[in-house]
PDB file of N, CA and C in Angstrom:
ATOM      1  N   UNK A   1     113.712  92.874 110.489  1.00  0.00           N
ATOM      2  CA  UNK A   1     113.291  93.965 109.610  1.00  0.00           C
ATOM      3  C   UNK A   1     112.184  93.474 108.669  1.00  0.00           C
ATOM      4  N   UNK A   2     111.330  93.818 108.665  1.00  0.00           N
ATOM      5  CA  UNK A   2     110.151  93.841 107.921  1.00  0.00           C
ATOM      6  C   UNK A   2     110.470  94.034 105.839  1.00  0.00           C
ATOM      7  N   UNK A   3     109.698  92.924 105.480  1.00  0.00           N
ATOM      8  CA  UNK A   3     110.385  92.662 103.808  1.00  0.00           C
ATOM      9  C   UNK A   3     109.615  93.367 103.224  1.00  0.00           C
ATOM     10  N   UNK A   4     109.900  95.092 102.519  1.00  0.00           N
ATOM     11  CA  UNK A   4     109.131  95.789 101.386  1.00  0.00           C
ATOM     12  C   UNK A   4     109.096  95.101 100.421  1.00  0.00           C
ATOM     13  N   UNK A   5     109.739  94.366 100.191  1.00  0.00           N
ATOM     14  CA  UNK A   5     109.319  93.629  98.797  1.00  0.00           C
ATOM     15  C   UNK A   5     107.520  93.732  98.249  1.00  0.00           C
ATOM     16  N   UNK A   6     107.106  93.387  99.508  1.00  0.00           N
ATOM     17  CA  UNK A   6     105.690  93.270  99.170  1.00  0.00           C
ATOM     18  C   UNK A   6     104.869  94.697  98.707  1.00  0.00           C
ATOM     19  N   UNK A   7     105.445  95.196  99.121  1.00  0.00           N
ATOM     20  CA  UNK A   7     105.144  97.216  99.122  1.00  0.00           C
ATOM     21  C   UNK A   7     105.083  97.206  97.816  1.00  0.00           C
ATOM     22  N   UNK A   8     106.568  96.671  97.520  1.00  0.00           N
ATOM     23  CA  UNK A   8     107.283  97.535  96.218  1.00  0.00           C
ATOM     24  C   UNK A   8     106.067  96.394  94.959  1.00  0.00           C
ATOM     25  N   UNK A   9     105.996  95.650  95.404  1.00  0.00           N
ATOM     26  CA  UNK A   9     105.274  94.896  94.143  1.00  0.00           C
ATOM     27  C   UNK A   9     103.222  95.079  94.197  1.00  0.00           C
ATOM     28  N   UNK A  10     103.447  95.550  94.988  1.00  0.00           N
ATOM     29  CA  UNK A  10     101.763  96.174  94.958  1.00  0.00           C
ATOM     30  C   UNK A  10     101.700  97.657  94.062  1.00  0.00           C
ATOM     31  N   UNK A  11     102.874  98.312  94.021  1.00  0.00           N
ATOM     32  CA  UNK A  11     102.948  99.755  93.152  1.00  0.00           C
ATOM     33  C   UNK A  11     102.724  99.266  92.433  1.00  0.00           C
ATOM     34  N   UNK A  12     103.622  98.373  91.813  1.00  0.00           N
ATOM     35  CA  UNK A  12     103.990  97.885  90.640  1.00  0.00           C
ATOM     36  C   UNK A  12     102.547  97.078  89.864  1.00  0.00           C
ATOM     37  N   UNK A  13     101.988  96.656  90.345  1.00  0.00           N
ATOM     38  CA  UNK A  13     100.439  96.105  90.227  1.00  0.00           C
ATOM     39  C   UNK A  13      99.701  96.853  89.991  1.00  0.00           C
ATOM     40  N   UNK A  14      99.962  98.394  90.672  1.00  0.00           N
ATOM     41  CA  UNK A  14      98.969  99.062  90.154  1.00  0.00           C
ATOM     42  C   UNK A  14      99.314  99.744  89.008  1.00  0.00           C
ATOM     43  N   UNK A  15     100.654  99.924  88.705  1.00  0.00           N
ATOM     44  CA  UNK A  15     100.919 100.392  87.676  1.00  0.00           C
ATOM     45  C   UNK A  15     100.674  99.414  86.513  1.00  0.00           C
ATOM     46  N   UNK A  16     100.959  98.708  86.265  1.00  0.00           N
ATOM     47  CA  UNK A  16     100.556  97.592  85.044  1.00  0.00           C
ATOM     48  C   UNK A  16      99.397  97.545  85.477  1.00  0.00           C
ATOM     49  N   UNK A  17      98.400  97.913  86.453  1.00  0.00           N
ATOM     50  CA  UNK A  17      96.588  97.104  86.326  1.00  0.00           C
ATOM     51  C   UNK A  17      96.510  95.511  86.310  1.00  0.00           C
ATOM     52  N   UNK A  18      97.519  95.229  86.995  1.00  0.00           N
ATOM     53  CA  UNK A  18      97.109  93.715  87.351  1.00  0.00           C
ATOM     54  C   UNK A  18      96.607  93.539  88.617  1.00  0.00           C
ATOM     55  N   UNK A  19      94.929  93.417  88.623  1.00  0.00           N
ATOM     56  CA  UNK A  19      94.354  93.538  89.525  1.00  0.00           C
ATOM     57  C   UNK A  19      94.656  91.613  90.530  1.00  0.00           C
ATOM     58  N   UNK A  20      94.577  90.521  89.617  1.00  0.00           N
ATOM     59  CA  UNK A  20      94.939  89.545  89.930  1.00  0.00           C
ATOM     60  C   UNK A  20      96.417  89.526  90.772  1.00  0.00           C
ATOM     61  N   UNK A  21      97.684  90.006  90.150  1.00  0.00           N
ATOM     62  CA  UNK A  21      98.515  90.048  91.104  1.00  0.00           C
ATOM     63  C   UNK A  21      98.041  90.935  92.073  1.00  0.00           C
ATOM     64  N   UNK A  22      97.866  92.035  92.011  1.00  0.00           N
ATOM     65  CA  UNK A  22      97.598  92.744  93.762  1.00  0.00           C
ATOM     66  C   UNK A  22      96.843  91.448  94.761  1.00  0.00           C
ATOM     67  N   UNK A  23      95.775  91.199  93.936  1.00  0.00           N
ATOM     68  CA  UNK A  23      94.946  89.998  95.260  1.00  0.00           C
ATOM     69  C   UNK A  23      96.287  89.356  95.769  1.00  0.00           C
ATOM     70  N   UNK A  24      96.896  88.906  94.879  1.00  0.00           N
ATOM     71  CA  UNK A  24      97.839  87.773  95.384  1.00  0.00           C
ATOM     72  C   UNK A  24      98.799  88.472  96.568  1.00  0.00           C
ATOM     73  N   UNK A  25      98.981  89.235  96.566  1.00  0.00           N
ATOM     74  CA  UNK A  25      99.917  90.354  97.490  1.00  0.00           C
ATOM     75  C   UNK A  25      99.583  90.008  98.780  1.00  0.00           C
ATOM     76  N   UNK A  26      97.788  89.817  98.641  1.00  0.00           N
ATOM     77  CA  UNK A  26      97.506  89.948 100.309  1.00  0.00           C
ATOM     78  C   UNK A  26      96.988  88.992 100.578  1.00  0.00           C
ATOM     79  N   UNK A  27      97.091  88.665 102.398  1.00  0.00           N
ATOM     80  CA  UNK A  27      97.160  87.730 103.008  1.00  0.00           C
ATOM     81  C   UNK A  27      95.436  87.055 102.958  1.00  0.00           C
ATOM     82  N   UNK A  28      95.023  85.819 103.223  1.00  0.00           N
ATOM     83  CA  UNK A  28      93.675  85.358 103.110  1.00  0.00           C
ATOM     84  C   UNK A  28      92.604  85.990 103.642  1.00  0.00           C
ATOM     85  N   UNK A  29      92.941  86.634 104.764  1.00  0.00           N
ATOM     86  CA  UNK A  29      91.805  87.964 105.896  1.00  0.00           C
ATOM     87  C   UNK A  29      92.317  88.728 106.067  1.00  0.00           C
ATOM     88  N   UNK A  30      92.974  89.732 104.686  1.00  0.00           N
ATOM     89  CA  UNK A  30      93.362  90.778 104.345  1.00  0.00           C
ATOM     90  C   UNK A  30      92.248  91.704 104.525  1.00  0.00           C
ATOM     91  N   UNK A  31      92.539  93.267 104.980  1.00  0.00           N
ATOM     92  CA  UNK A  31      91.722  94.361 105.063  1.00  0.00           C
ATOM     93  C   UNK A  31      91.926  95.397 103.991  1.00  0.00           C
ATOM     94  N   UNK A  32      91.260  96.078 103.526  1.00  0.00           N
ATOM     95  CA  UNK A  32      91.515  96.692 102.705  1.00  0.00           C
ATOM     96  C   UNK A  32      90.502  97.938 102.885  1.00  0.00           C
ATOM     97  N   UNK A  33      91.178  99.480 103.716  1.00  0.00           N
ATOM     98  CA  UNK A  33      89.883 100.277 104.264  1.00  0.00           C
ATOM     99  C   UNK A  33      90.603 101.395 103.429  1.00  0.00           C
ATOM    100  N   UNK A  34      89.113 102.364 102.626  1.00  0.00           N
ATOM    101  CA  UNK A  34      89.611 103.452 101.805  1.00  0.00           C
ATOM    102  C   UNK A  34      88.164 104.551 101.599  1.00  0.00           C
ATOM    103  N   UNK A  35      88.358 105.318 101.094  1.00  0.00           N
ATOM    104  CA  UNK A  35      86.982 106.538 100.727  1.00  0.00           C
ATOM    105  C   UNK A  35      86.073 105.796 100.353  1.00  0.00           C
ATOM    106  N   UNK A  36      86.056 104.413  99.406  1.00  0.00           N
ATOM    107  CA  UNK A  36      85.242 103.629  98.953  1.00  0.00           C
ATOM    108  C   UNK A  36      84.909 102.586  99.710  1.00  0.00           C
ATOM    109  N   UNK A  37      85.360 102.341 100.791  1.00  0.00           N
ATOM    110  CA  UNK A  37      84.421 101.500 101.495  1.00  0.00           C
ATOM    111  C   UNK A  37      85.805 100.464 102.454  1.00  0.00           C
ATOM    112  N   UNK A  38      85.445  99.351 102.539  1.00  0.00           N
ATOM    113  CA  UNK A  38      86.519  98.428 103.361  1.00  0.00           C
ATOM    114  C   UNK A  38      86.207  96.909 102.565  1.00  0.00           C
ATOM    115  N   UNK A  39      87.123  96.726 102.187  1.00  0.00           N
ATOM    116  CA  UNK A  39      87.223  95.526 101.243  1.00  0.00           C
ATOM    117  C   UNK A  39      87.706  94.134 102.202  1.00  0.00           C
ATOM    118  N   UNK A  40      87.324  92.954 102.270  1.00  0.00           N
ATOM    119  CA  UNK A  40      88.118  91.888 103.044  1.00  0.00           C
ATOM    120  C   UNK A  40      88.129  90.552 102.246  1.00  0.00           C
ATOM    121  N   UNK A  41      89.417  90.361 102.035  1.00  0.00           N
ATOM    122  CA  UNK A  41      90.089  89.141 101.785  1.00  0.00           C
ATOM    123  C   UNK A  41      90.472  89.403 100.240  1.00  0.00           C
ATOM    124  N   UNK A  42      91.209  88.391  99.769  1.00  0.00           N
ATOM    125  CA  UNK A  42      92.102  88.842  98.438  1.00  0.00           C
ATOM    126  C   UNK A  42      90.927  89.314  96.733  1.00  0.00           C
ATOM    127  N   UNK A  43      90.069  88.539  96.900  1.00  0.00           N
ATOM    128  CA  UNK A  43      89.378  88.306  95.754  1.00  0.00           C
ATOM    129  C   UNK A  43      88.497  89.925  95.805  1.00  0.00           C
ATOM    130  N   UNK A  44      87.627  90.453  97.097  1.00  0.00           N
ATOM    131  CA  UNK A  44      87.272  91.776  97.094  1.00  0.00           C
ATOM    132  C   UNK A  44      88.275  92.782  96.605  1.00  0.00           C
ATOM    133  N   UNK A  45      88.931  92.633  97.274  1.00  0.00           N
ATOM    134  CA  UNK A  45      90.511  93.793  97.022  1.00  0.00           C
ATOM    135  C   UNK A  45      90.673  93.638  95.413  1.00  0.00           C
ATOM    136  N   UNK A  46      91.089  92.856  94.787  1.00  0.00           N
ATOM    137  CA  UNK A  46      91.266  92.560  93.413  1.00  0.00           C
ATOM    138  C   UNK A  46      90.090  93.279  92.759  1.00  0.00           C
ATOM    139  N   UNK A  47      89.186  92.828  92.951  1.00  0.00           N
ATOM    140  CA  UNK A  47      87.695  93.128  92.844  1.00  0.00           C
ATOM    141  C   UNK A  47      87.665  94.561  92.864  1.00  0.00           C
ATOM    142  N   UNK A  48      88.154  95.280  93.782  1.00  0.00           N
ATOM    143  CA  UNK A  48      87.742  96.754  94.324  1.00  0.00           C
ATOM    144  C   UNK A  48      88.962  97.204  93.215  1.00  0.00           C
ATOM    145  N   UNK A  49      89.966  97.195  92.874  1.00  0.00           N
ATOM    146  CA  UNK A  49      91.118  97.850  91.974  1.00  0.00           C
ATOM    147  C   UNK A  49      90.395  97.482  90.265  1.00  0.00           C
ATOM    148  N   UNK A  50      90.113  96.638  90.265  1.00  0.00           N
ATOM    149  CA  UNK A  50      89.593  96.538  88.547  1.00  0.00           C
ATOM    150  C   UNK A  50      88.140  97.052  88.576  1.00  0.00           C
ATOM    151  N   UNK A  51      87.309  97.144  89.560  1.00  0.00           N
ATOM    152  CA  UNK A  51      86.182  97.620  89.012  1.00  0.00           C
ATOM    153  C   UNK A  51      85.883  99.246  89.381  1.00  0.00           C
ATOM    154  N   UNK A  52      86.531  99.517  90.350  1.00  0.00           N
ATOM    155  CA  UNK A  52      86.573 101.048  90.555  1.00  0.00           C
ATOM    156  C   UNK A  52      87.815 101.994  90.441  1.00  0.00           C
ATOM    157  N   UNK A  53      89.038 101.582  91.175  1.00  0.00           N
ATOM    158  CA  UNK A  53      90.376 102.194  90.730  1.00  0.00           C
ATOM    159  C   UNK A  53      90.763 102.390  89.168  1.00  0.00           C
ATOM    160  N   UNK A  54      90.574 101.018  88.548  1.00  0.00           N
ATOM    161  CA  UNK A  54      91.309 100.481  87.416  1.00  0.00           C
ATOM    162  C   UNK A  54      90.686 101.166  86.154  1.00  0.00           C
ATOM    163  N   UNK A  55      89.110 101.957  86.798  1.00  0.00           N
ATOM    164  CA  UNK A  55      88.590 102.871  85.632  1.00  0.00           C
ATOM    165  C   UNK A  55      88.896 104.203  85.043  1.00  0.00           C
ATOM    166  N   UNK A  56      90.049 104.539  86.050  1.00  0.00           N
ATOM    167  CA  UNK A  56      90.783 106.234  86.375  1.00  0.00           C
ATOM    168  C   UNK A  56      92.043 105.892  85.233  1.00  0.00           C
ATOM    169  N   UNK A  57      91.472 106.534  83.919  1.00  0.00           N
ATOM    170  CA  UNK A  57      92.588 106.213  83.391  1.00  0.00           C
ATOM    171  C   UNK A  57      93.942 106.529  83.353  1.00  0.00           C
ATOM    172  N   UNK A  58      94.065 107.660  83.711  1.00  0.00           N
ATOM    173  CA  UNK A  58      95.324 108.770  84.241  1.00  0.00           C
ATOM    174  C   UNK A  58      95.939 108.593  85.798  1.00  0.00           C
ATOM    175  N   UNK A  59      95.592 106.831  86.021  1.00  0.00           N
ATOM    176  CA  UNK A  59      95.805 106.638  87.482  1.00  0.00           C
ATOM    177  C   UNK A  59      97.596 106.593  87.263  1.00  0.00           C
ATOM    178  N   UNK A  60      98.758 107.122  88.397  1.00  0.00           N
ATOM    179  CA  UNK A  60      98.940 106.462  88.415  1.00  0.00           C
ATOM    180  C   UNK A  60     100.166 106.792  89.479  1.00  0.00           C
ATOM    181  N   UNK A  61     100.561 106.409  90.625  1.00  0.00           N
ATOM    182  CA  UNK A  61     100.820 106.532  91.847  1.00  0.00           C
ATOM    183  C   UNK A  61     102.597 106.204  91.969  1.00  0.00           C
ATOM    184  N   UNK A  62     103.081 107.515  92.432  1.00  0.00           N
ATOM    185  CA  UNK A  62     104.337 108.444  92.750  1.00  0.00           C
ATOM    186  C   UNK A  62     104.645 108.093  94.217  1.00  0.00           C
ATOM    187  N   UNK A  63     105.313 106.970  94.438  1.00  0.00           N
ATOM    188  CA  UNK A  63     105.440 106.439  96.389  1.00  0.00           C
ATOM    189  C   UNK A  63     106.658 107.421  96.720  1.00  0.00           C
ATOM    190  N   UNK A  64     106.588 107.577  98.037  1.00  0.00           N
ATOM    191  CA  UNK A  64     107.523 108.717  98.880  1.00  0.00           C
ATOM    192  C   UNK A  64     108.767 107.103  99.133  1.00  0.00           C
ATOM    193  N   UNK A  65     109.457 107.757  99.825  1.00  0.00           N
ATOM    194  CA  UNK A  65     110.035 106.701 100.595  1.00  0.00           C
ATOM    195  C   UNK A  65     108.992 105.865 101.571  1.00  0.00           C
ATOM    196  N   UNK A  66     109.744 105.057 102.083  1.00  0.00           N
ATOM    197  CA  UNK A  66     109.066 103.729 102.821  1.00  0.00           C
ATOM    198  C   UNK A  66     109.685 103.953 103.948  1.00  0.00           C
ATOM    199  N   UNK A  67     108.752 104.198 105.303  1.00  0.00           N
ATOM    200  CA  UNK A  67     108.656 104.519 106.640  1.00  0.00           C
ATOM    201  C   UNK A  67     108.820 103.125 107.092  1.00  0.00           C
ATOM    202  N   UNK A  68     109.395 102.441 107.914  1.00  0.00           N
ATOM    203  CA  UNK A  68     109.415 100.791 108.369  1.00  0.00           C
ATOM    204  C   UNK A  68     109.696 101.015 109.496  1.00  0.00           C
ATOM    205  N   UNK A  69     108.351 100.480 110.762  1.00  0.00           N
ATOM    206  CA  UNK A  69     108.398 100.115 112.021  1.00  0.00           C
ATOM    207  C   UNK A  69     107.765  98.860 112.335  1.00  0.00           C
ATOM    208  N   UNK A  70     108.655  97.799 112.726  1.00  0.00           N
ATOM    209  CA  UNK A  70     107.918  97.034 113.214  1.00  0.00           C
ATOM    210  C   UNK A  70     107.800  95.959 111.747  1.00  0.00           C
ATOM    211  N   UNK A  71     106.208  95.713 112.140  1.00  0.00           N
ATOM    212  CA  UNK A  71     105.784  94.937 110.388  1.00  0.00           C
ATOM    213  C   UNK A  71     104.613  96.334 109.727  1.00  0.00           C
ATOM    214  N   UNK A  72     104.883  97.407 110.056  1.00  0.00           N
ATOM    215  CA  UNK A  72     103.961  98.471 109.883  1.00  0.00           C
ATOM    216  C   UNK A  72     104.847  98.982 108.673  1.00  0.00           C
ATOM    217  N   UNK A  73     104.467  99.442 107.193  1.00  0.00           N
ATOM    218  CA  UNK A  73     104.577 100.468 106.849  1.00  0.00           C
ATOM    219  C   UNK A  73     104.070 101.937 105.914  1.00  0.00           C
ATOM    220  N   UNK A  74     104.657 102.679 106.201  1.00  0.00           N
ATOM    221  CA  UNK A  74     103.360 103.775 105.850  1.00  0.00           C
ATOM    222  C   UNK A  74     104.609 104.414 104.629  1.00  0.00           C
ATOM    223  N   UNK A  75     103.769 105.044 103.982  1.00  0.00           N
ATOM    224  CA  UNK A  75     104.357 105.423 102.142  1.00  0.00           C
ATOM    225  C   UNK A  75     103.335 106.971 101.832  1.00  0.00           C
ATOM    226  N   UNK A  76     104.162 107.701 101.545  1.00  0.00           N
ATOM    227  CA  UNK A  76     103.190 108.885 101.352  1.00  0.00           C
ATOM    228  C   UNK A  76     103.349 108.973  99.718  1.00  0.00           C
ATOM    229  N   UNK A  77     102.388 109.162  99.483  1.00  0.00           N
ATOM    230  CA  UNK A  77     102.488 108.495  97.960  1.00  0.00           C
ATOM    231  C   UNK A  77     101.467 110.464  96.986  1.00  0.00           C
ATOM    232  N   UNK A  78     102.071 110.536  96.050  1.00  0.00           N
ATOM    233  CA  UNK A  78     101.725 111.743  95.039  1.00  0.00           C
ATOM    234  C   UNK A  78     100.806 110.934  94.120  1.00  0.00           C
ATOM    235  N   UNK A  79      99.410 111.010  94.098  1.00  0.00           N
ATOM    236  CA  UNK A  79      98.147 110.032  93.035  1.00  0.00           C
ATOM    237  C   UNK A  79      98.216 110.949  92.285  1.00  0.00           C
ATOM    238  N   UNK A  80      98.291 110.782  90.925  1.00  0.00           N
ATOM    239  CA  UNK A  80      97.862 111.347  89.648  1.00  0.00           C
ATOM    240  C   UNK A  80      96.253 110.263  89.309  1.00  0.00           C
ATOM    241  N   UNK A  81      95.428 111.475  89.667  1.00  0.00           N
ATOM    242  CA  UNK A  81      93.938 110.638  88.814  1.00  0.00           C
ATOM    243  C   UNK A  81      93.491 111.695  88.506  1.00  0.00           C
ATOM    244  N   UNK A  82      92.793 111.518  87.369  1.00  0.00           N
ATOM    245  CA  UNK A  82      91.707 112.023  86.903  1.00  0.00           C
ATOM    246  C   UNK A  82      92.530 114.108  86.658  1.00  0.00           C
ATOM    247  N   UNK A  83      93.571 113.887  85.831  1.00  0.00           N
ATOM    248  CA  UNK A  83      93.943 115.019  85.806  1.00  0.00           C
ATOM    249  C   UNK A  83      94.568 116.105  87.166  1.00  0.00           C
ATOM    250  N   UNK A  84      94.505 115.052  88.457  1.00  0.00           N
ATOM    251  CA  UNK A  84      95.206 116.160  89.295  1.00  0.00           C
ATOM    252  C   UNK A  84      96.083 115.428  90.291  1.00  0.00           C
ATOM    253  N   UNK A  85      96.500 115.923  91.208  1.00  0.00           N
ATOM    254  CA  UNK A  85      97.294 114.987  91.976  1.00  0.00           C
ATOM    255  C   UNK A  85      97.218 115.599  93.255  1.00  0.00           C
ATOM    256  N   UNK A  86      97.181 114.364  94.058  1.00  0.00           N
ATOM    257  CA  UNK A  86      96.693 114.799  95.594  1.00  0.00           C
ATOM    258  C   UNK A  86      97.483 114.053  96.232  1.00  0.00           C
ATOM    259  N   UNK A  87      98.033 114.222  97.335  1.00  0.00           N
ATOM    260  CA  UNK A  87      98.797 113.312  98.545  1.00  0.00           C
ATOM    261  C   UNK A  87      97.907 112.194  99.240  1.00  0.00           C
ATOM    262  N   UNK A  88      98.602 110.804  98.979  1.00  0.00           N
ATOM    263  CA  UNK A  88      97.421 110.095 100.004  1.00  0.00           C
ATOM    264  C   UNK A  88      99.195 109.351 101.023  1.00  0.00           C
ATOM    265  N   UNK A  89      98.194 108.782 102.126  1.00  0.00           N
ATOM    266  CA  UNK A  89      98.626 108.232 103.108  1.00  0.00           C
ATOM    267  C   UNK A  89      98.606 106.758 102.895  1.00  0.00           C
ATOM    268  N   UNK A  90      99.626 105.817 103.000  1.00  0.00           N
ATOM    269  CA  UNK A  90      99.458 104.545 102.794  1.00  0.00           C
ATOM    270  C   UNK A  90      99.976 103.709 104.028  1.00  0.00           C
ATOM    271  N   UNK A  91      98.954 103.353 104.632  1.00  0.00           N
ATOM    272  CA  UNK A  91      99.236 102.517 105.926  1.00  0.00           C
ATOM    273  C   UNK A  91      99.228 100.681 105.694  1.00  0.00           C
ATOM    274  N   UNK A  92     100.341 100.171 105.281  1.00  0.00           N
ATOM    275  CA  UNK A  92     100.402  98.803 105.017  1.00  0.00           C
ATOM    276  C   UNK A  92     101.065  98.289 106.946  1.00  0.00           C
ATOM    277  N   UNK A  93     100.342  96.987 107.128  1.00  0.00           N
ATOM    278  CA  UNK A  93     100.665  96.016 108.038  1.00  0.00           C
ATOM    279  C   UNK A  93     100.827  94.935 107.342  1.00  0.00           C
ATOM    280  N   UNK A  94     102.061  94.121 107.765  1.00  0.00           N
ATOM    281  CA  UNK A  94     102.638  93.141 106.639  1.00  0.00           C
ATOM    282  C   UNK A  94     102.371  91.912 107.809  1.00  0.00           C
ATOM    283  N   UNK A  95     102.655  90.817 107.206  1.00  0.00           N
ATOM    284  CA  UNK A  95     102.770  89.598 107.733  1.00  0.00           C
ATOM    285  C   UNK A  95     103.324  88.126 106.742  1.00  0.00           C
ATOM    286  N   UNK A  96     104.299  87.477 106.999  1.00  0.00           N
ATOM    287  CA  UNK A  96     104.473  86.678 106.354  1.00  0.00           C
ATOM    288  C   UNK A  96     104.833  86.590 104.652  1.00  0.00           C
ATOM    289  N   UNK A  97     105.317  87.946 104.663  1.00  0.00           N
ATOM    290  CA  UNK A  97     105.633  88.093 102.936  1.00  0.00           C
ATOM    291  C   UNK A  97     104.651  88.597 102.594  1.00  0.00           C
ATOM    292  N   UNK A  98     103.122  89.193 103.061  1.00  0.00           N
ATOM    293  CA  UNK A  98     101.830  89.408 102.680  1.00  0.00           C
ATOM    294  C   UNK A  98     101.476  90.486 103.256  1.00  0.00           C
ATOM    295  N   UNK A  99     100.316  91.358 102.442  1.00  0.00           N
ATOM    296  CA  UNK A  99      99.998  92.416 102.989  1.00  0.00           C
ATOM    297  C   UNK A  99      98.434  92.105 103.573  1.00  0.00           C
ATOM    298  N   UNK A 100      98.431  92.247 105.515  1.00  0.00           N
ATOM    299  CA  UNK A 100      97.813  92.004 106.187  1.00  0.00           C
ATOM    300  C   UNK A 100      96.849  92.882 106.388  1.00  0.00           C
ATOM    301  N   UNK A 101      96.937  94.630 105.939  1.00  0.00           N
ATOM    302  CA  UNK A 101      95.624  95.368 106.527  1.00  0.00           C
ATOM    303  C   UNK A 101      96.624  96.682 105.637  1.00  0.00           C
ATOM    304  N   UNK A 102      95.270  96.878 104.920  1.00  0.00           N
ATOM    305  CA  UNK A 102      96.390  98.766 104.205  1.00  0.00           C
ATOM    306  C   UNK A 102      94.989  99.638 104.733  1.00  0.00           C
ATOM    307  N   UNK A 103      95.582 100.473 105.170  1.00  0.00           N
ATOM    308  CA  UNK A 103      94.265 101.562 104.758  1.00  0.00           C
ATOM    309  C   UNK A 103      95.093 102.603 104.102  1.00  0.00           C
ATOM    310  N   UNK A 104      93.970 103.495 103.564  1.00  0.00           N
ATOM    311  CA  UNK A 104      94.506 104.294 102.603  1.00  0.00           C
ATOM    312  C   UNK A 104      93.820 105.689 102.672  1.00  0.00           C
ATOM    313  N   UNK A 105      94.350 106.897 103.494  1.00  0.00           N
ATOM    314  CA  UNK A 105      93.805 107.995 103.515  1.00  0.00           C
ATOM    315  C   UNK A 105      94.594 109.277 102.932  1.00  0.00           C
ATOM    316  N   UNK A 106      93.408 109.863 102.198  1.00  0.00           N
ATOM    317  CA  UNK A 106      93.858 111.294 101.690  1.00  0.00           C
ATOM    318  C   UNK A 106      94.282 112.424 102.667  1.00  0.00           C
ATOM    319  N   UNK A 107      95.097 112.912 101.926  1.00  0.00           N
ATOM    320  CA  UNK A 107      95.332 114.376 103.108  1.00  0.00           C
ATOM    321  C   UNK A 107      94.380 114.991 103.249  1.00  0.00           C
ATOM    322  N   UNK A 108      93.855 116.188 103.892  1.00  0.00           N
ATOM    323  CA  UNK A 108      93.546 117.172 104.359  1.00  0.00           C
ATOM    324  C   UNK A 108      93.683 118.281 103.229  1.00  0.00           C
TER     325      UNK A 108
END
């Protein structure tokens, strides 16, 4: 069975804005693909949450339950930014205690 631990402590990162722990979350040739572009390896990702996420001050992200297949898991998550809230899709691939590839798409 695949360890959420890692899931559960990337919310949690974003909720406190510790852009340094999130890097740490993910694996060394970590992916990171979203509306803003595709981020790779820990220091971009970190990088991409404090200089563009981390500016939304009203960020702040409502996870569904946790879908687990495999080392795959996906989280439908309620975003509060910027005064409204929209459904996004959270596709994490884990590996080794580490998060190996998230992409992250909005609904429709």
């Amino acid at each position: 069975m695949t360890d959420t631990a890692v899931v559960t402590a990337y919310f949690d990162a974003i909720r406190t804005r510790d852009a340094d722990r999130l890097g740490s979350l993910f694996s060394p040739d970590a992916e990171l693909v979203s509306g803003a572009g595709t981020f790779r390896g820990p220091e971009a990702i970190a990088g991409f949450y404090r200089d563009l996420v981390f500016q939304v001050e009203d960020l702040w992200p409502d996870p569904g339950p946790f879908e687990v297949t495999g080392n795959a898991v996906t989280v439908e998550i309620r975003l509060r930014m910027n005064g409204a809230i929209s459904v996004v899709d959270d596709y994490f691939t884990l590996g080794d205690g580490m998060i190996t590839n998230l992409v992250i798409e909005p609904r429709a």
